[in-house]
C-alpha atoms as a PDB file:
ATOM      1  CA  UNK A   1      -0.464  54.586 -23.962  1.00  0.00           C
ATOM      2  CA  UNK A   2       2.891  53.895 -25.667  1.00  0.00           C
ATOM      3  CA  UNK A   3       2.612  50.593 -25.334  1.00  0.00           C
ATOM      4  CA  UNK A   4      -1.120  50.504 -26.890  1.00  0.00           C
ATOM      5  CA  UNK A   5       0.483  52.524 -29.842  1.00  0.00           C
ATOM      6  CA  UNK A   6       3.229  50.075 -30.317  1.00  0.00           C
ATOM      7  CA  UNK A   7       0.603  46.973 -30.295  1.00  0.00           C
ATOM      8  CA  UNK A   8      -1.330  48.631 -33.127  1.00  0.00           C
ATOM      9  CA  UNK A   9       1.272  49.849 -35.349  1.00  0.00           C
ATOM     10  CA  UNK A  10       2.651  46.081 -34.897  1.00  0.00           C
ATOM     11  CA  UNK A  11      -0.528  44.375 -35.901  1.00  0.00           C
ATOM     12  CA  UNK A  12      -0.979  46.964 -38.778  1.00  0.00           C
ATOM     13  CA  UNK A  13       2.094  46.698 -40.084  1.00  0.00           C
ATOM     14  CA  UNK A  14       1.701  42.412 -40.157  1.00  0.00           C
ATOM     15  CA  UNK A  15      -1.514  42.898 -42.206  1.00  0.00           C
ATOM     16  CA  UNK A  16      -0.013  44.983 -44.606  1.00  0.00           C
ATOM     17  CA  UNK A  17       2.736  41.925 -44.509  1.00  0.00           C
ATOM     18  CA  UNK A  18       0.288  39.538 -44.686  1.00  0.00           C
ATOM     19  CA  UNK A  19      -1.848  41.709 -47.662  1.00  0.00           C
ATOM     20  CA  UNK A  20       1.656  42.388 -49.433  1.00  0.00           C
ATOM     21  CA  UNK A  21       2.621  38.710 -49.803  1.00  0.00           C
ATOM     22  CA  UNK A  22      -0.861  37.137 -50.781  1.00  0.00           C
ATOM     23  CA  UNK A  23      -1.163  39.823 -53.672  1.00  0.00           C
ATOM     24  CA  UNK A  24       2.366  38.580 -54.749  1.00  0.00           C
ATOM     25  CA  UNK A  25       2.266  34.743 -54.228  1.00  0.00           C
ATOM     26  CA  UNK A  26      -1.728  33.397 -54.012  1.00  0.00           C
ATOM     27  CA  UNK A  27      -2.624  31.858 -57.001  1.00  0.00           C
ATOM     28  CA  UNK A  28      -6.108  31.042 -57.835  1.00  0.00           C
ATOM     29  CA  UNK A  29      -7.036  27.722 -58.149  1.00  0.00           C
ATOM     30  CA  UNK A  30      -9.408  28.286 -61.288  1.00  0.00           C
ATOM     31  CA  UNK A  31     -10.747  31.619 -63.346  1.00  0.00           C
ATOM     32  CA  UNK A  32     -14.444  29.566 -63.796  1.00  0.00           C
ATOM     33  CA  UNK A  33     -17.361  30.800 -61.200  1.00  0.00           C
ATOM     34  CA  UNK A  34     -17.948  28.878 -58.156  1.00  0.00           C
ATOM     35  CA  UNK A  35     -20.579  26.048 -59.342  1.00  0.00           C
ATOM     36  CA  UNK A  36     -24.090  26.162 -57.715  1.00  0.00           C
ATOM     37  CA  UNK A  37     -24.600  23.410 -54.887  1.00  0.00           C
ATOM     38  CA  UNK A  38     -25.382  19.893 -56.206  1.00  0.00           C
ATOM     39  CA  UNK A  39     -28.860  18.789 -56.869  1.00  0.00           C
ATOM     40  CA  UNK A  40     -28.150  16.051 -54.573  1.00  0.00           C
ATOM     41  CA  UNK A  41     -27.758  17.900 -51.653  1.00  0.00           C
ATOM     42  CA  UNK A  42     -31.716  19.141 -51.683  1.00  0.00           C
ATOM     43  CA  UNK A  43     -33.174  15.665 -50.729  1.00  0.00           C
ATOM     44  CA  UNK A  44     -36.712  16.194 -48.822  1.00  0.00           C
ATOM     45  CA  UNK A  45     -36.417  13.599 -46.374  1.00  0.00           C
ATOM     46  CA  UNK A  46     -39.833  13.036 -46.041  1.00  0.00           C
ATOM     47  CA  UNK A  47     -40.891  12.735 -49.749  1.00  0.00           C
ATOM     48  CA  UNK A  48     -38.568  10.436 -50.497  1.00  0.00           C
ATOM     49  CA  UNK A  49     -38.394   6.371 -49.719  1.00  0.00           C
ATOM     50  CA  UNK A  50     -35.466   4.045 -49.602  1.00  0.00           C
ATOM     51  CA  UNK A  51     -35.937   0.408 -50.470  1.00  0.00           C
ATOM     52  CA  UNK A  52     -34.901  -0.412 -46.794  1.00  0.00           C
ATOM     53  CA  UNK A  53     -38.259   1.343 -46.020  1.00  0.00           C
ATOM     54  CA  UNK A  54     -40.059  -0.291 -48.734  1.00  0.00           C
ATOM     55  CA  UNK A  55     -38.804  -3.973 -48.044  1.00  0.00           C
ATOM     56  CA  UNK A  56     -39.890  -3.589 -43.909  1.00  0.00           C
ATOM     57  CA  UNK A  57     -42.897  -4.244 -44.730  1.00  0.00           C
ATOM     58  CA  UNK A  58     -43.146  -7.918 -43.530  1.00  0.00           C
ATOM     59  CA  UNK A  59     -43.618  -9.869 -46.965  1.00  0.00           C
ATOM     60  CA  UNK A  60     -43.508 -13.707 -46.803  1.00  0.00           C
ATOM     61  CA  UNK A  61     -40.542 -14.991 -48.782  1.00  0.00           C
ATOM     62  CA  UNK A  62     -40.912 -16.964 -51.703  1.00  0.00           C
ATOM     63  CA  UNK A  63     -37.318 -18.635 -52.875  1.00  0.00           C
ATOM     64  CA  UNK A  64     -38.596 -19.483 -56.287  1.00  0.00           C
ATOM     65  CA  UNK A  65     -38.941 -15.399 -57.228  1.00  0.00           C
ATOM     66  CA  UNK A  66     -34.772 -15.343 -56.272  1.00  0.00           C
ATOM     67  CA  UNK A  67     -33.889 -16.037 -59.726  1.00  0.00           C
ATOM     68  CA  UNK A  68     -36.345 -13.387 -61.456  1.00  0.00           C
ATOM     69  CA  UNK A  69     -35.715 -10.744 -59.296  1.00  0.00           C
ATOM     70  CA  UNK A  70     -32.010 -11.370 -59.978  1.00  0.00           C
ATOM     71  CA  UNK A  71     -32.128 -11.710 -63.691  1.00  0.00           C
ATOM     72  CA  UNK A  72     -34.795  -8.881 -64.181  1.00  0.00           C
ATOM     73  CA  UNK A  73     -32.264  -6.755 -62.193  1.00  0.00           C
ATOM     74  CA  UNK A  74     -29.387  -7.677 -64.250  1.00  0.00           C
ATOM     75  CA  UNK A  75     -31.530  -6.624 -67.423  1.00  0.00           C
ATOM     76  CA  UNK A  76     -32.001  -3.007 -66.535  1.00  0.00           C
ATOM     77  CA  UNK A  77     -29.916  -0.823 -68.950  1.00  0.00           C
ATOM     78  CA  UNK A  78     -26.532   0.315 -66.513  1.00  0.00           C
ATOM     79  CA  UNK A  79     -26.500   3.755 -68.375  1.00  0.00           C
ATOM     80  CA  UNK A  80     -29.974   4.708 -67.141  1.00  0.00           C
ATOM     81  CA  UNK A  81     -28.928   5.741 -63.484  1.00  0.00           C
ATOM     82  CA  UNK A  82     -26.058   6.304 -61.653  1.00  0.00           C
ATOM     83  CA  UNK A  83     -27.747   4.400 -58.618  1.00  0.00           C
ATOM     84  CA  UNK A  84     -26.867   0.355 -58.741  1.00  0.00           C
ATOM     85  CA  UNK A  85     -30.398  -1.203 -58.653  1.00  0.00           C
ATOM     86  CA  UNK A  86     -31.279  -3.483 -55.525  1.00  0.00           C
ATOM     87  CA  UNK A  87     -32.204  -7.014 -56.190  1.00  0.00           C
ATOM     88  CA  UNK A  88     -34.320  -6.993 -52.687  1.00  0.00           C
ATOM     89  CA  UNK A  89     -36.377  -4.299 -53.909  1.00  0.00           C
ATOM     90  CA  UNK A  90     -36.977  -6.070 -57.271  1.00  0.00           C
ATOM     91  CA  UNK A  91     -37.903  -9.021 -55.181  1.00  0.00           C
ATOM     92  CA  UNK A  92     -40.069  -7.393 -52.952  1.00  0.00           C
ATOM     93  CA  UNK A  93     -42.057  -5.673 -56.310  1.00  0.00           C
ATOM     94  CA  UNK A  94     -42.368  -9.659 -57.542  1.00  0.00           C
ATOM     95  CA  UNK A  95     -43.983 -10.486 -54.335  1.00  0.00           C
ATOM     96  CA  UNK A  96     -46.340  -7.944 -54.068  1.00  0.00           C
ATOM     97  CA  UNK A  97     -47.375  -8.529 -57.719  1.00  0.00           C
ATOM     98  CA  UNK A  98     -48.050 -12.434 -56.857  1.00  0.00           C
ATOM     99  CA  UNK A  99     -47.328 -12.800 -61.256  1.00  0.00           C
ATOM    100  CA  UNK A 100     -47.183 -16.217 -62.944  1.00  0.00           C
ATOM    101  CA  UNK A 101     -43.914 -16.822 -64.087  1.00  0.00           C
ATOM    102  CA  UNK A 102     -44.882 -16.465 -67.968  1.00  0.00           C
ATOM    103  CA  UNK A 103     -46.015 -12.784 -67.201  1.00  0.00           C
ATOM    104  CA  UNK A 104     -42.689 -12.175 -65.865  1.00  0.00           C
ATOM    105  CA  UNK A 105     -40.992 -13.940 -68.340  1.00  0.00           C
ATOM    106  CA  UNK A 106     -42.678 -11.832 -71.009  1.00  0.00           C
ATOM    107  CA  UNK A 107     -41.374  -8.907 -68.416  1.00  0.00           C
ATOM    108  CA  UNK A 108     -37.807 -10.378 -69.286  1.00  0.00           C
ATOM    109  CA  UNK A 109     -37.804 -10.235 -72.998  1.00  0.00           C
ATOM    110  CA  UNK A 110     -39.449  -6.742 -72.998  1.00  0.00           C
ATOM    111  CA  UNK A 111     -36.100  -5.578 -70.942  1.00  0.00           C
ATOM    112  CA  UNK A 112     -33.950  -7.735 -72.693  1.00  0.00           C
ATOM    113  CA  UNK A 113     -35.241  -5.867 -76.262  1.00  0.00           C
ATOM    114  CA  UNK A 114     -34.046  -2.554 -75.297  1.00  0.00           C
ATOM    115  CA  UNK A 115     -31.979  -0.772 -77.458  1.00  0.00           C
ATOM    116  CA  UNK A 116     -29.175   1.425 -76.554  1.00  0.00           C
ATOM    117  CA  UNK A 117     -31.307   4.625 -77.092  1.00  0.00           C
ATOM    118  CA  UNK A 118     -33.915   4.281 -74.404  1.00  0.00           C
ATOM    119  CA  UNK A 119     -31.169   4.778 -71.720  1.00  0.00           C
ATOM    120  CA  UNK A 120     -30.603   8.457 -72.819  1.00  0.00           C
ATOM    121  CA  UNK A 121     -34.352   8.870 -73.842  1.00  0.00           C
ATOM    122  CA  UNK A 122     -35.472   7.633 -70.451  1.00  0.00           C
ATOM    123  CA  UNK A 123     -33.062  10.588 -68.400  1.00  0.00           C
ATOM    124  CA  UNK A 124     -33.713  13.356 -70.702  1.00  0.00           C
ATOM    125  CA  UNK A 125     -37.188  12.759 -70.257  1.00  0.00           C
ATOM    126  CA  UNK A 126     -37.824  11.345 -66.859  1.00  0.00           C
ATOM    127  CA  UNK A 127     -40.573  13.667 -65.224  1.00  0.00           C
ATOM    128  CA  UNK A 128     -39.216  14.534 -61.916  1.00  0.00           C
ATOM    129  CA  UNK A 129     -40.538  16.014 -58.465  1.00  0.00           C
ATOM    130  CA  UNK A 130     -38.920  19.585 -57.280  1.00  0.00           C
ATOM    131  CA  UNK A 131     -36.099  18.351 -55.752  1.00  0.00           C
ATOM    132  CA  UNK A 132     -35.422  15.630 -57.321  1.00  0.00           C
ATOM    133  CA  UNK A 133     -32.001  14.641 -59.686  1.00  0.00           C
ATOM    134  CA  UNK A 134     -32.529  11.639 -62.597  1.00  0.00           C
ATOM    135  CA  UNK A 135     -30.149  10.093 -60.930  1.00  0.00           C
ATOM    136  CA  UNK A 136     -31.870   9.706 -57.766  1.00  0.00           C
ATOM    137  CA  UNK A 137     -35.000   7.789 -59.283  1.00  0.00           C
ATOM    138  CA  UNK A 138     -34.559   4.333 -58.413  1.00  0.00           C
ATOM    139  CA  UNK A 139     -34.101   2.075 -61.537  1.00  0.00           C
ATOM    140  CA  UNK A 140     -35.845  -0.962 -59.978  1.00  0.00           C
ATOM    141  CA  UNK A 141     -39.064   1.402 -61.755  1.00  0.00           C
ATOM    142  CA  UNK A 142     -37.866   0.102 -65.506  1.00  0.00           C
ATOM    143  CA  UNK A 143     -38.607  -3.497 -64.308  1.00  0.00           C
ATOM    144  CA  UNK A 144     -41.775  -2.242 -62.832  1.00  0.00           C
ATOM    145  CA  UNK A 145     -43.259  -0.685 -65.735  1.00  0.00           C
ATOM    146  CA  UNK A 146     -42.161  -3.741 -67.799  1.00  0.00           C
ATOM    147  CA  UNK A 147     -44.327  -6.031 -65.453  1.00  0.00           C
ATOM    148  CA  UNK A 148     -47.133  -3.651 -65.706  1.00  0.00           C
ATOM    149  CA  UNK A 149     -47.012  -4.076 -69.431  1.00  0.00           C
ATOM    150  CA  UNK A 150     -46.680  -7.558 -69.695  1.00  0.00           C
ATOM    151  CA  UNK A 151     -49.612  -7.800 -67.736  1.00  0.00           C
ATOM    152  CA  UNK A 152     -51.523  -5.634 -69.738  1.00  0.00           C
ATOM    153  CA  UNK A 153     -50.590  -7.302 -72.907  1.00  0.00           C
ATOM    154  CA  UNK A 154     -51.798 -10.612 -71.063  1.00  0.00           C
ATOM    155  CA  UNK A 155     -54.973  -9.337 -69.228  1.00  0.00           C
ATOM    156  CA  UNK A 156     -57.538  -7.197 -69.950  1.00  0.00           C
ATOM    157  CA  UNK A 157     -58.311  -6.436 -66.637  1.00  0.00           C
ATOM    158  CA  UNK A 158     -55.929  -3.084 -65.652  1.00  0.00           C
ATOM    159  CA  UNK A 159     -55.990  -1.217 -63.107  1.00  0.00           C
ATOM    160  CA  UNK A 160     -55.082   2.729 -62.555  1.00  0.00           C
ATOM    161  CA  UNK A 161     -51.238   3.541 -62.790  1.00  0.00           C
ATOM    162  CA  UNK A 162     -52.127   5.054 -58.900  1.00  0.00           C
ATOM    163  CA  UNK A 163     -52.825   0.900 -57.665  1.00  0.00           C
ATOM    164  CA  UNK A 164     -49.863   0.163 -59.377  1.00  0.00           C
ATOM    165  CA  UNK A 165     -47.847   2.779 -57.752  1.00  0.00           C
ATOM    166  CA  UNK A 166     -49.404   1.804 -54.025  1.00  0.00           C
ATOM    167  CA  UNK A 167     -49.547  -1.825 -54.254  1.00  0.00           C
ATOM    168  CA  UNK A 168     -46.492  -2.600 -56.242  1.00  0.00           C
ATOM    169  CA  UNK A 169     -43.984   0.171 -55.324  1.00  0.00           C
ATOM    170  CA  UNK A 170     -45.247   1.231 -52.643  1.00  0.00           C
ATOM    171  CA  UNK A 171     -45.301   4.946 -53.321  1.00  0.00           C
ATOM    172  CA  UNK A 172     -41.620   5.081 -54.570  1.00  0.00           C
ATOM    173  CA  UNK A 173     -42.479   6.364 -57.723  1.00  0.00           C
ATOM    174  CA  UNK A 174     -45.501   8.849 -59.052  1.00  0.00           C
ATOM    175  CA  UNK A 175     -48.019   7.883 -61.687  1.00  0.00           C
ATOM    176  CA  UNK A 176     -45.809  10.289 -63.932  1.00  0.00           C
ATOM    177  CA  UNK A 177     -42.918   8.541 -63.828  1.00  0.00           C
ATOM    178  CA  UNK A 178     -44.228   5.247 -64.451  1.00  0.00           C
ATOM    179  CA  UNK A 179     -46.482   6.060 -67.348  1.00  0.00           C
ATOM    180  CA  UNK A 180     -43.319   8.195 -68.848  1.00  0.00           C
ATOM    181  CA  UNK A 181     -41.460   4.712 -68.525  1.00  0.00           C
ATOM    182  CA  UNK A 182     -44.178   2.575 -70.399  1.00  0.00           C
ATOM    183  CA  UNK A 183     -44.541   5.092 -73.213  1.00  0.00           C
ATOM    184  CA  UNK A 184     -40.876   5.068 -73.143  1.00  0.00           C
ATOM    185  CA  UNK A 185     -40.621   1.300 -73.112  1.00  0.00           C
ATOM    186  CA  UNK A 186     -43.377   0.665 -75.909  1.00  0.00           C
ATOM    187  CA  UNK A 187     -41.805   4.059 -78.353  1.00  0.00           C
ATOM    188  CA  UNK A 188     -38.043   1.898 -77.811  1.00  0.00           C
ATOM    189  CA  UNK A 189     -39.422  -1.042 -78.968  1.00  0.00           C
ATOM    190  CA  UNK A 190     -41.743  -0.190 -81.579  1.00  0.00           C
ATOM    191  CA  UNK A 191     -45.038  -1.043 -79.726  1.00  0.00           C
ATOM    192  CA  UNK A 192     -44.439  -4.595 -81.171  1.00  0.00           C
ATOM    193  CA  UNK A 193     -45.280  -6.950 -77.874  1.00  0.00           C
ATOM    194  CA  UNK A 194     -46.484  -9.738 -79.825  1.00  0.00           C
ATOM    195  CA  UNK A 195     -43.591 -10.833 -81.331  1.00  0.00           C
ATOM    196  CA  UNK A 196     -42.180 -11.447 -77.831  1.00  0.00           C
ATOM    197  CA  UNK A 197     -45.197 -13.762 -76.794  1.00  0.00           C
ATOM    198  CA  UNK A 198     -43.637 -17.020 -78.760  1.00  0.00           C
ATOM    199  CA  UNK A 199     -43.303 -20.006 -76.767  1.00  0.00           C
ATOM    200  CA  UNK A 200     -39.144 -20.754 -77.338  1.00  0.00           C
ATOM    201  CA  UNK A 201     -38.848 -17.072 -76.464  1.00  0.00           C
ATOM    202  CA  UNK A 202     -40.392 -17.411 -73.364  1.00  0.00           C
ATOM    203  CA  UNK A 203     -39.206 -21.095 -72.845  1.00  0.00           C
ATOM    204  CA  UNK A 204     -35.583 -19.497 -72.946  1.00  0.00           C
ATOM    205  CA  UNK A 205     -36.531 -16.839 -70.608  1.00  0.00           C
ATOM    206  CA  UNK A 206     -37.404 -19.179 -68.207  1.00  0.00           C
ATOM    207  CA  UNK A 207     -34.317 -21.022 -68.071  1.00  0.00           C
ATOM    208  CA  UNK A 208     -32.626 -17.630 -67.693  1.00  0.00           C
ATOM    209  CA  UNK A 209     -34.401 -16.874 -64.803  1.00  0.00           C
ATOM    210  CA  UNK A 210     -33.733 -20.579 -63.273  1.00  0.00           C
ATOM    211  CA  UNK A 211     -29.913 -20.391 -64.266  1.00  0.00           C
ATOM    212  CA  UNK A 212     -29.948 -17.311 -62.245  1.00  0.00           C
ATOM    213  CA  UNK A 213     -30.283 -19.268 -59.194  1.00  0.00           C
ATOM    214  CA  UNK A 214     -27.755 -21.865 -59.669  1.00  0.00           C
ATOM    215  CA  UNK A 215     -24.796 -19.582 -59.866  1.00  0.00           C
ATOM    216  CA  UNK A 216     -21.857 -21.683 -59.169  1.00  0.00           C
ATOM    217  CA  UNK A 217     -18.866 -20.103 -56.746  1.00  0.00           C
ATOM    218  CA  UNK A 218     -15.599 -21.406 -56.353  1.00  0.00           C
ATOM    219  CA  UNK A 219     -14.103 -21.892 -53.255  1.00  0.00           C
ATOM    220  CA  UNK A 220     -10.569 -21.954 -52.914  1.00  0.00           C
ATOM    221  CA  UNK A 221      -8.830 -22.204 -49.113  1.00  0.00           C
ATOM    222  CA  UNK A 222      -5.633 -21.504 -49.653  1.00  0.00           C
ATOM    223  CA  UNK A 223      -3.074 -20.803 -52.520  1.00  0.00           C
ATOM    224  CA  UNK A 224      -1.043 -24.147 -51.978  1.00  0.00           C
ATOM    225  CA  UNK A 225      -4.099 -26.244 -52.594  1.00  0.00           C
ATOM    226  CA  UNK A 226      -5.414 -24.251 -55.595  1.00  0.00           C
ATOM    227  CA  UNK A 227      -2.978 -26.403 -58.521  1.00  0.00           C
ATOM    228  CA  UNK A 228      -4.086 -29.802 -56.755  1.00  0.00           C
ATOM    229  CA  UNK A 229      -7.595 -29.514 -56.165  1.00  0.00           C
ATOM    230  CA  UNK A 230      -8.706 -27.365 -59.226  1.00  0.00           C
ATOM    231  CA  UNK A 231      -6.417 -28.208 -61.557  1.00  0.00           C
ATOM    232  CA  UNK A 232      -5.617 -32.060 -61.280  1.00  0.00           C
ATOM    233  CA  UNK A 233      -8.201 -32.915 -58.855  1.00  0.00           C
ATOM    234  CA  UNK A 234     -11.051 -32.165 -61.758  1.00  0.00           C
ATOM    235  CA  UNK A 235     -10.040 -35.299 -63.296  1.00  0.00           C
ATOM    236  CA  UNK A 236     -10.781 -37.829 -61.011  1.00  0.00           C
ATOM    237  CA  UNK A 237      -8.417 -41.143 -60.627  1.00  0.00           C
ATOM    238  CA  UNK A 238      -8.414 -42.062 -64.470  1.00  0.00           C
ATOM    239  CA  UNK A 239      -5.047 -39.832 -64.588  1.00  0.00           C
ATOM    240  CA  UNK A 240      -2.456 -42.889 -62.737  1.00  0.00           C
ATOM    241  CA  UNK A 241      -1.018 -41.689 -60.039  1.00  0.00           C
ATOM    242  CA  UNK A 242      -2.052 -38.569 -57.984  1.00  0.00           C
ATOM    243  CA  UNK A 243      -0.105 -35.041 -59.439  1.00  0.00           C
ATOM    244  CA  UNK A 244       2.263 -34.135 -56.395  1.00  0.00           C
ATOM    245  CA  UNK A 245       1.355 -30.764 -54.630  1.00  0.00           C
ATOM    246  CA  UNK A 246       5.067 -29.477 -55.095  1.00  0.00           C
ATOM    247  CA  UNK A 247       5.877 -26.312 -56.555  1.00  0.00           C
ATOM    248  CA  UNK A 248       6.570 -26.273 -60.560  1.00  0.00           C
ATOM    249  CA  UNK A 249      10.000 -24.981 -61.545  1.00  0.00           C
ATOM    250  CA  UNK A 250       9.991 -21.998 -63.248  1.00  0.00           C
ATOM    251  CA  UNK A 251      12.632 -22.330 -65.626  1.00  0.00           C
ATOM    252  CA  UNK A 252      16.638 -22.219 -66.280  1.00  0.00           C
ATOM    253  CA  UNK A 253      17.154 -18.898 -64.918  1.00  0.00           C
ATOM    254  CA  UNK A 254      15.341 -19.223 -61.748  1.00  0.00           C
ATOM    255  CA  UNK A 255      16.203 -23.080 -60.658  1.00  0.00           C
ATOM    256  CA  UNK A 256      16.714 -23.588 -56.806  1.00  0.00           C
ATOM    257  CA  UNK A 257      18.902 -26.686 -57.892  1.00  0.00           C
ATOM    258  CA  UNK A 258      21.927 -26.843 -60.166  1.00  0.00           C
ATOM    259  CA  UNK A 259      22.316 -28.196 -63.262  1.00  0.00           C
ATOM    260  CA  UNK A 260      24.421 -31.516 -63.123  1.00  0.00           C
ATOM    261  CA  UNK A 261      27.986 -31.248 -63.990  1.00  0.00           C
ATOM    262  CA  UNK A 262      28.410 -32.626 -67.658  1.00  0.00           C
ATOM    263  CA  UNK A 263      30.546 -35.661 -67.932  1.00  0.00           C
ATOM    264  CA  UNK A 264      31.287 -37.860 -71.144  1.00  0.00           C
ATOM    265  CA  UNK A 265      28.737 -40.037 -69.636  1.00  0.00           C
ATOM    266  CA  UNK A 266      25.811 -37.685 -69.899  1.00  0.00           C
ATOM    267  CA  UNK A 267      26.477 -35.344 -72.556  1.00  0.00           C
ATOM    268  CA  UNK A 268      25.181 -36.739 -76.197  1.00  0.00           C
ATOM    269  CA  UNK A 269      27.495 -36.009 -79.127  1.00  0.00           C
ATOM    270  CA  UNK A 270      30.812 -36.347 -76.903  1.00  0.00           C
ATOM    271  CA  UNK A 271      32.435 -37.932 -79.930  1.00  0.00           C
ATOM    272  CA  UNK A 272      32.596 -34.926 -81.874  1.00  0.00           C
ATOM    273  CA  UNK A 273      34.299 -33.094 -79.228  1.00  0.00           C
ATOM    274  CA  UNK A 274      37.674 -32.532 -79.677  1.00  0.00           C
ATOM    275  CA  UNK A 275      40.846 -33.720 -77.000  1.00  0.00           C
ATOM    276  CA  UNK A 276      41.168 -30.622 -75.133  1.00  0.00           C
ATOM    277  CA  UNK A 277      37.725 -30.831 -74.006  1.00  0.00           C
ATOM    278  CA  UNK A 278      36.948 -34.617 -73.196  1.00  0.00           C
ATOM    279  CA  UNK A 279      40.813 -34.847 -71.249  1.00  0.00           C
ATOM    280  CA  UNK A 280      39.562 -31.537 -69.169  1.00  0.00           C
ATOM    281  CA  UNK A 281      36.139 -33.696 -68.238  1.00  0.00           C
ATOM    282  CA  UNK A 282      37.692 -36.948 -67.516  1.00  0.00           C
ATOM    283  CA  UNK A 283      40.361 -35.212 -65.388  1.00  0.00           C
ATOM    284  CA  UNK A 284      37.582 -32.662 -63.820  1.00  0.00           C
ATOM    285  CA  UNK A 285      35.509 -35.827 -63.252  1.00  0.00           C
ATOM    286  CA  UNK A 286      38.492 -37.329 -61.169  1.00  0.00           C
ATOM    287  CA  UNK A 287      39.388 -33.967 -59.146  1.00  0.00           C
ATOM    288  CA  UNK A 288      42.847 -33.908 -61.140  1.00  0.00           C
ATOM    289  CA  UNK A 289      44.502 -30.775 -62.667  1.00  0.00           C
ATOM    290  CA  UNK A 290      44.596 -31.193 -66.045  1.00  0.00           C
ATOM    291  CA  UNK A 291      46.666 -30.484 -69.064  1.00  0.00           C
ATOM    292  CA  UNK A 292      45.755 -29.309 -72.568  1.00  0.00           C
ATOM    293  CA  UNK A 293      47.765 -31.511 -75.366  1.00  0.00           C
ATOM    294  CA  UNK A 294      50.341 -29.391 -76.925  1.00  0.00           C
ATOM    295  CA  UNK A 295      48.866 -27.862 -80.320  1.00  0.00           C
ATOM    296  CA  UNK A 296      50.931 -28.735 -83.468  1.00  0.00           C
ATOM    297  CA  UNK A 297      53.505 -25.894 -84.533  1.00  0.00           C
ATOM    298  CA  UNK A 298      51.905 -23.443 -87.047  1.00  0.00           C
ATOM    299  CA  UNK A 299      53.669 -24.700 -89.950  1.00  0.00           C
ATOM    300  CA  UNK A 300      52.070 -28.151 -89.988  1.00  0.00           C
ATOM    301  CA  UNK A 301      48.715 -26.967 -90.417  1.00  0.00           C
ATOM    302  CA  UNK A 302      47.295 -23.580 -91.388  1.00  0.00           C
ATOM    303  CA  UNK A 303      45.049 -21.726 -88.907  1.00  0.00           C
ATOM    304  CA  UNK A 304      42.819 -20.361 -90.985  1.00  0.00           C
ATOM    305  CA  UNK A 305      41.982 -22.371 -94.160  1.00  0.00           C
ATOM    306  CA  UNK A 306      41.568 -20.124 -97.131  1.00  0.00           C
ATOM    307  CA  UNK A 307      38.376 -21.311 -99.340  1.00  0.00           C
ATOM    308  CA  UNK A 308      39.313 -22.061-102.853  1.00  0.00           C
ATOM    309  CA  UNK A 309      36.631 -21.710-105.542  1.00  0.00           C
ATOM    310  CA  UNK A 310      36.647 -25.263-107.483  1.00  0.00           C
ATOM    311  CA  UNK A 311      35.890 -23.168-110.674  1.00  0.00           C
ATOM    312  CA  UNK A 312      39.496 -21.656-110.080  1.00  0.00           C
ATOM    313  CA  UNK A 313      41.655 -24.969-109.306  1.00  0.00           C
ATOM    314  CA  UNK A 314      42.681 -24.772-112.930  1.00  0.00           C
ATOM    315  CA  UNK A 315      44.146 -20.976-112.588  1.00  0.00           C
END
């Protein structure tokens, strides 16, 4: 029973230990609330698609829709989402659509007209589902809505928003949220479409989307190699002889090799040095200890020549 009383009065007496020295020394991290959870965190998994989902779908590849997708992806605005838009999925949208490469072309200068404003228009009025954050609508829907205009501009025969929602994305986005992003679009750039169908603007758009292919990479092996073959090795054998592969000296202060000892023989001006100097060369040269020339007593010469004005030679 003692020993029961003991136990408790020692655990009591360590929480009021424990209470004492929290109330003295805990600090609190912040005075603000505790903020809500994050939208992010109430994703319906079964609502929602991922482009992995949308791209198993079995689509034959076409190679010459590489340099669209990748260009049309580069064009949508980077302040519209968080989310980095997915070339595949762009590419997978092109295929579906099956578009001549004008139509997307004219899809290329609508994206490439955007202003800075539509970016901040676009997520402060994107209609979203329940759960949903802005930031979780995939981008890739900008360059959809900008193909379904071109091809409305081009072709009077439309279909619903809903066949464009099925056949092209695949259910990724609702019919909301890609007629929001038209009128959004079409408000951003004035409704003026026709200005954009001109032949050298489209012409130039389809080199853009060709030079997206052909983007060049450099390959370098190793570090040594990098001065020769990049540098020198650019311009063929009309340079003489080849470059050597040796490293470049960096300068006077970090030389690996010493400077050569100056002799009369390699130093220019030698004649306007005086005895002392060229004696302790010639003698250094020849390993000898050498002598400085006895200087002339003080009252032969003066050693330190006072200037005389030639205006006071008469004074």
């Amino acid at each position: 029973m003692s020993a029961r009383s003991r136990s408790s009065s020692a655990s009591s007496f360590d929480d009021a230990y424990i209470d004492s020295y929290f109330s003295k020394t805990y600090v609190p991290l912040s005075n603000l609330p505790t903020p809500p959870p994050s939208s992010h965190s109430h994703t319906n998994t079964s609502s929602t698609h991922s482009p992995n989902e949308v791209l198993a779908s079995g689509e034959l590849l076409n190679s010459d829709l590489m340099g669209p997708a990748t260009h049309l992806t580069n064009l949508i605005p980077s302040s519209t989402s968080l989310t980095s838009p997915s070339v595949p999925l762009v590419y997978a949208i092109l295929t579906r659509a099956s578009l001549p490469l004008e139509t997307i072309a004219l899809a290329v200068c609508i994206l490439d007209s955007l202003n800075s404003r539509f970016a901040l228009t676009w997520r402060q009025g994107c209609p979203l589902l329940g759960y949903q954050h802005v930031d979780e609508v995939h981008p890739e829907l900008i360059v959809l809505c900008a193909l379904v205009l071109a091809v409305k501009f081009l072709d009077d025969r439309q279909q619903t928003t809903w066949r464009y929602k099925e056949d092209w994305g695949r259910g990724l986005w609702s019919c909301e949220q890609i007629n929001f992003t038209q009128r959004c679009i079409l408000e951003n750039l004035g409704y003026r479409l026709l200005p954009l169908w001109e032949e050298s603007i489209i012409l130039e758009a389809l080199e853009d989307m060709e030079r997206a292919v052909r983007q060049p990479s450099l390959e370098i092996t190793s570090d040594d190699d990098w001065d020769a073959d990049t540098c020198f090795g650019s311009f063929g054998n009309e340079c003489g002889r080849k470059m050597s592969n040796g490293k470049a000296v960096l300068g006077l202060g970090d030389q690996l090799t010493p400077v050569e000892t100056p002799v009369p023989g390699n130093i220019r001006g030698t004649k306007d040095l005086c005895m002392e100097t060229k004696t302790a060369f010639r003698l250094g040269k020849e390993n000898q200890q050498f002598q400085f020339h006895e200087k002339p007593d003080a009252g032969d010469e003066e050693a330190f020549p006072v200037y005389m004005d030639p205006m006071m030679e008469g004074f």
